[in-house]
Protein backbone atom coordinates (compact mmCIF):
# COMPACT_ATOMS: atom_id res chain seq x y z
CA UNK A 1 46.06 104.92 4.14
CA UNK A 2 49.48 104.61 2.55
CA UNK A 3 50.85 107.66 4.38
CA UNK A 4 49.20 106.83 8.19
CA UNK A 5 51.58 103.23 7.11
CA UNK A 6 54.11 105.17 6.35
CA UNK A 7 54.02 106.65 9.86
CA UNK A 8 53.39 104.17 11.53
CA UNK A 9 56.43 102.11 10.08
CA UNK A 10 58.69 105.48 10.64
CA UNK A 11 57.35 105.71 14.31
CA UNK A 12 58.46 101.93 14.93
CA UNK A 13 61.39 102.24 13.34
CA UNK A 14 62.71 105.21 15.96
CA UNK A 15 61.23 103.29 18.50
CA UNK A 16 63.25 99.89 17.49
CA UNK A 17 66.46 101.94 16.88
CA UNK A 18 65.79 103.89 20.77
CA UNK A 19 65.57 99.99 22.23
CA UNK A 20 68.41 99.02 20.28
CA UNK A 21 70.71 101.89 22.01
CA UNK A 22 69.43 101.12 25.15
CA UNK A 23 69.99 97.32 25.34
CA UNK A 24 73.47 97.98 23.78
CA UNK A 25 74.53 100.75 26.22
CA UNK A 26 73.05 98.61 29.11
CA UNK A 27 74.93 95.80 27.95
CA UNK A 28 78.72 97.92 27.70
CA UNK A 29 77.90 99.87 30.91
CA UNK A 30 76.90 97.01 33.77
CA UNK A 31 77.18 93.60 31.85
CA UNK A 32 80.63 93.80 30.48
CA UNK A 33 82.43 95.65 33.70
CA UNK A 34 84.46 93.80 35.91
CA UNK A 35 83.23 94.28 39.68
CA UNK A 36 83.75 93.43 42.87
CA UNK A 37 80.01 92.15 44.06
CA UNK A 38 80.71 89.31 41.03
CA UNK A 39 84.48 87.75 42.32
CA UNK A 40 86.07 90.71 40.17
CA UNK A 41 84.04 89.09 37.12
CA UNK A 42 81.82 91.29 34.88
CA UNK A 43 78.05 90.41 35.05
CA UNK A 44 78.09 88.22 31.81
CA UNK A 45 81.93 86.98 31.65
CA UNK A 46 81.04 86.40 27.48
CA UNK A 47 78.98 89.35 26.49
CA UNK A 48 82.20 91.74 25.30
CA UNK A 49 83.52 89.27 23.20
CA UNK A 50 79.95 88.14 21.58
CA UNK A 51 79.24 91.81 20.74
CA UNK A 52 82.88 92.64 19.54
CA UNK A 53 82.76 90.29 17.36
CA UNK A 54 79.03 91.06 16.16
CA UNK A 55 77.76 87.69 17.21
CA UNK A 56 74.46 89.89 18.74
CA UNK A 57 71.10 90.94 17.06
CA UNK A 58 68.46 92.63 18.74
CA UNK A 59 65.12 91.85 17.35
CA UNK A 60 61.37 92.52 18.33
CA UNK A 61 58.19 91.27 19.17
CA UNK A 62 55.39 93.15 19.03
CA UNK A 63 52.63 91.12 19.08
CA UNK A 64 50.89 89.38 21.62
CA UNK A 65 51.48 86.23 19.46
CA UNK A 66 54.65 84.10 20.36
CA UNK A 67 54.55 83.36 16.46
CA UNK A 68 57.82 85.63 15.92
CA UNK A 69 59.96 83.89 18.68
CA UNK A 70 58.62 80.47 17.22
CA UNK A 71 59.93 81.74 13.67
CA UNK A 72 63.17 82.43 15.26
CA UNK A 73 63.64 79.56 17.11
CA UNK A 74 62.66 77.43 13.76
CA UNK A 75 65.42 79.39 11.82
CA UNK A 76 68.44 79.78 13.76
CA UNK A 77 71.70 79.36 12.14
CA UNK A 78 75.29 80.24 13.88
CA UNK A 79 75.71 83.32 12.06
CA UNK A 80 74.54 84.89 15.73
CA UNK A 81 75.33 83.45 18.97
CA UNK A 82 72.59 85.22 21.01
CA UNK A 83 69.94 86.83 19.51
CA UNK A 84 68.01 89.66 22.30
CA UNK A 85 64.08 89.89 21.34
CA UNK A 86 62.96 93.40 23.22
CA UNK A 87 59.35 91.84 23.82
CA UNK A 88 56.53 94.98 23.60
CA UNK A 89 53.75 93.24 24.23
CA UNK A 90 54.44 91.05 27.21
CA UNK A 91 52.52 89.23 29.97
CA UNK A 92 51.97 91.32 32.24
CA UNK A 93 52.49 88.78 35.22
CA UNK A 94 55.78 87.62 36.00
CA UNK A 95 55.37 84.07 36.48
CA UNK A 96 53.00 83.64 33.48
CA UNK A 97 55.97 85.54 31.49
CA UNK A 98 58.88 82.94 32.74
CA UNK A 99 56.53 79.71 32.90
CA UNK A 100 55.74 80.87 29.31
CA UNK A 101 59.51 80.24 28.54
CA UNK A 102 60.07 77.43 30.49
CA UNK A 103 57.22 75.63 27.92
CA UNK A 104 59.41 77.04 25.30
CA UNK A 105 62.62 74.96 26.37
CA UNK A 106 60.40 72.08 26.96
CA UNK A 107 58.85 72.22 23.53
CA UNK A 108 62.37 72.86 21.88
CA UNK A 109 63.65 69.96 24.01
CA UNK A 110 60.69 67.41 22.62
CA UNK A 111 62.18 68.80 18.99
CA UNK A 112 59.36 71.06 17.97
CA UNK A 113 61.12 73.70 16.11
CA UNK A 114 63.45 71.03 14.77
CA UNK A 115 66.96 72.21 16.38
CA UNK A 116 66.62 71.07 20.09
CA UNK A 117 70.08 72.80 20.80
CA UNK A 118 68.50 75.91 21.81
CA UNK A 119 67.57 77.61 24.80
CA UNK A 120 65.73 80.37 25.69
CA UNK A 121 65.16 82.92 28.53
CA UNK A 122 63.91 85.90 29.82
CA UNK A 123 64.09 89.29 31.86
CA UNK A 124 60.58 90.73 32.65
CA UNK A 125 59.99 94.33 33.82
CA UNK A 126 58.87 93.23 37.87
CA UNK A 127 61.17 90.73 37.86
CA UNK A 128 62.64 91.05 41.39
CA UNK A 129 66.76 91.40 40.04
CA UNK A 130 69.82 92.38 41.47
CA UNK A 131 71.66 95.64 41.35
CA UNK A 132 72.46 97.08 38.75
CA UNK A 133 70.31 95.95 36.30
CA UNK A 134 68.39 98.59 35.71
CA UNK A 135 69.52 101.73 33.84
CA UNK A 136 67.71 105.22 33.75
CA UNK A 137 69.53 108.75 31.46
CA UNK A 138 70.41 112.12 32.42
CA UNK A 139 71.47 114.14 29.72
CA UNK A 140 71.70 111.09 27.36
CA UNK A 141 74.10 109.54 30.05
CA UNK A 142 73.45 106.24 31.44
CA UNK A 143 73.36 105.91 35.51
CA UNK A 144 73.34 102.04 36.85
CA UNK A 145 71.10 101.65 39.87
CA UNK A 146 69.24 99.36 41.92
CA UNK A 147 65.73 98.99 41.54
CA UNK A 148 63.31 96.55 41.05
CA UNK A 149 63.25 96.46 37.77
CA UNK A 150 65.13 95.36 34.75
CA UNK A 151 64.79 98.58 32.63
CA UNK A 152 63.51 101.81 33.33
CA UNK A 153 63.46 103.72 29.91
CA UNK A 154 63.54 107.68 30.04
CA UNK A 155 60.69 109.79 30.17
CA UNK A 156 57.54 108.41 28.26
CA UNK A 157 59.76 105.33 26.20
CA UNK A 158 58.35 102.01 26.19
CA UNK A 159 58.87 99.79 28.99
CA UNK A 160 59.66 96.15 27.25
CA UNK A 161 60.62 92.64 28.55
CA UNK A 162 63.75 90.81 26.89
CA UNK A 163 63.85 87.19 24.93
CA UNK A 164 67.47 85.82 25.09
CA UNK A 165 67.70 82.78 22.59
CA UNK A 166 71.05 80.68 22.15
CA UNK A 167 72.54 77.58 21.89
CA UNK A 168 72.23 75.22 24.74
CA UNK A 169 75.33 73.47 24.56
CA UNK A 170 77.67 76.76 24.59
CA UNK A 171 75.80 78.38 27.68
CA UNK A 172 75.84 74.50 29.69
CA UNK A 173 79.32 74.45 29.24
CA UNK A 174 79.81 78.12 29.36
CA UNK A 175 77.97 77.37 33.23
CA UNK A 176 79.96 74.36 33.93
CA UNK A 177 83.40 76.64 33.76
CA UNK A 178 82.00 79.14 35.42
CA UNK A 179 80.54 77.41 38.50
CA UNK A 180 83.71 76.76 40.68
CA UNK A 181 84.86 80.48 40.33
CA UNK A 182 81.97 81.21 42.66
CA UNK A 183 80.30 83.21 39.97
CA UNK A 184 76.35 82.48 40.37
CA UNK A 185 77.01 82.49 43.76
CA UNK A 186 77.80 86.27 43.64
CA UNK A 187 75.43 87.07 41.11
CA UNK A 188 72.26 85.28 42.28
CA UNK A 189 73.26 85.63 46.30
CA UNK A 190 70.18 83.10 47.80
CA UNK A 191 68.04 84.00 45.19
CA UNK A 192 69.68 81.53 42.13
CA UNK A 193 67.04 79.73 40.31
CA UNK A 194 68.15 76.46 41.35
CA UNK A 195 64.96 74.38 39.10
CA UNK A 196 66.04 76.52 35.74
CA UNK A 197 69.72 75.37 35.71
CA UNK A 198 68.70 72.32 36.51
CA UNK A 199 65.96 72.27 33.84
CA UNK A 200 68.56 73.50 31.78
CA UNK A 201 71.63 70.92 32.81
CA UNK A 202 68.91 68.03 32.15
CA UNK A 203 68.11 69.18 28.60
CA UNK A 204 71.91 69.37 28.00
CA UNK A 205 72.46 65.83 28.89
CA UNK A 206 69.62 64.95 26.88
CA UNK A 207 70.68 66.59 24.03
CA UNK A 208 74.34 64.81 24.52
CA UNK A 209 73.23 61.63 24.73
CA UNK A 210 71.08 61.83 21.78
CA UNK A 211 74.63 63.08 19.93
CA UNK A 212 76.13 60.06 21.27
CA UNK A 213 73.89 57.85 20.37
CA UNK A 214 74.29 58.79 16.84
């Protein structure tokens, strides 16, 4: 018994260091490059300067149970400013998988983890995204193409939704600078989720004039 644990802990281990290397070489090769398609703005304008300054953990869910996001949400502290869950055992639907979330942000809005300066989103697998979001290897080299998925891993690796958790006031404000530069326009084209940054933008205010009030 101890040594089928012991393999079992080593196999998750190489499979939680693979994911790791992925997300980070995803995130260097098509969310922190300048381009064109964005208004000559990378992807995520912030995402450089929040991993060079290791303000990014990657951690994991592998149950079915939303128990470890809750645990995260209930302990966040600002030695992280984002903190990417690769999500194994995700809904398999879409729409269950975001409106999942969205009853996340409401919950953490109402104060049930305590903070309510959080918010959380997601990236599912048949999410329909835009270009570039996707990334497949050759000869351990990663190639950026458009597909209709978020990640394709290599070969027989696990396929895996991701969690993104951080504060709410930094990414409202983070929004509010970046919305006259044109920048969701480029990203999201006619497809930006109008109800989510509004969901989020009402939250925000919420959580300000609770602040205020104190």
């Amino acid at each position: 018994m101890v040594k089928l644990e012991y393999l079992a802990n080593k196999t998750n281990s190489i499979r939680e260091y693979t994911i790791r290397k992925e997300i980070r070489e995803w995130s260097f090769n098509w969310l922190e490059e300048p381009d064109d398609r964005y208004n000559g703005m990378s992807p995520c304008p912030y995402a450089r300067r929040a991993w060079n300054d290791d303000k990014v953990v990657i951690s994991f869910k592998h149950l079915k149970s939303y128990w470890p996001i809750f645990d995260i949400l209930e302990n966040f502290n600002d030695n992280k400013d984002l903190i990417i869950i690769a999500d194994t055992q995700y809904e398999e639907d879409p729409d269950e998988f975001h409106q999942r979330l969205v009853g996340i942000n409401h919950g953490i809005a109402n104060g049930a983890f305590g903070d309510r300066n959080l918010w959380i989103m997601g990236f599912h697998p048949d999410d329909d995204v835009h270009e570039g979001m996707v990334m497949e290897y050759v000869d351990d080299a990663p190639i950026v193409y458009d597909s209709s998925s978020l990640l394709i891993p290599p070969d027989d690796e696990e396929i895996y939704a991701m969690i993104f958790i951080q504060r709410l006031d930094k990414l409202q404000e983070a929004a509010y600078k970046l919305k006259p530069t044109g920048y969701y326009e480029a990203m999201f084209k006619d497809a930006e989720p109008d109800h989510i940054f509004e969901l989020r933008e009402t939250f925000y205010k919420q959580l300000k004039e609770a602040s205020n009030a104190h």
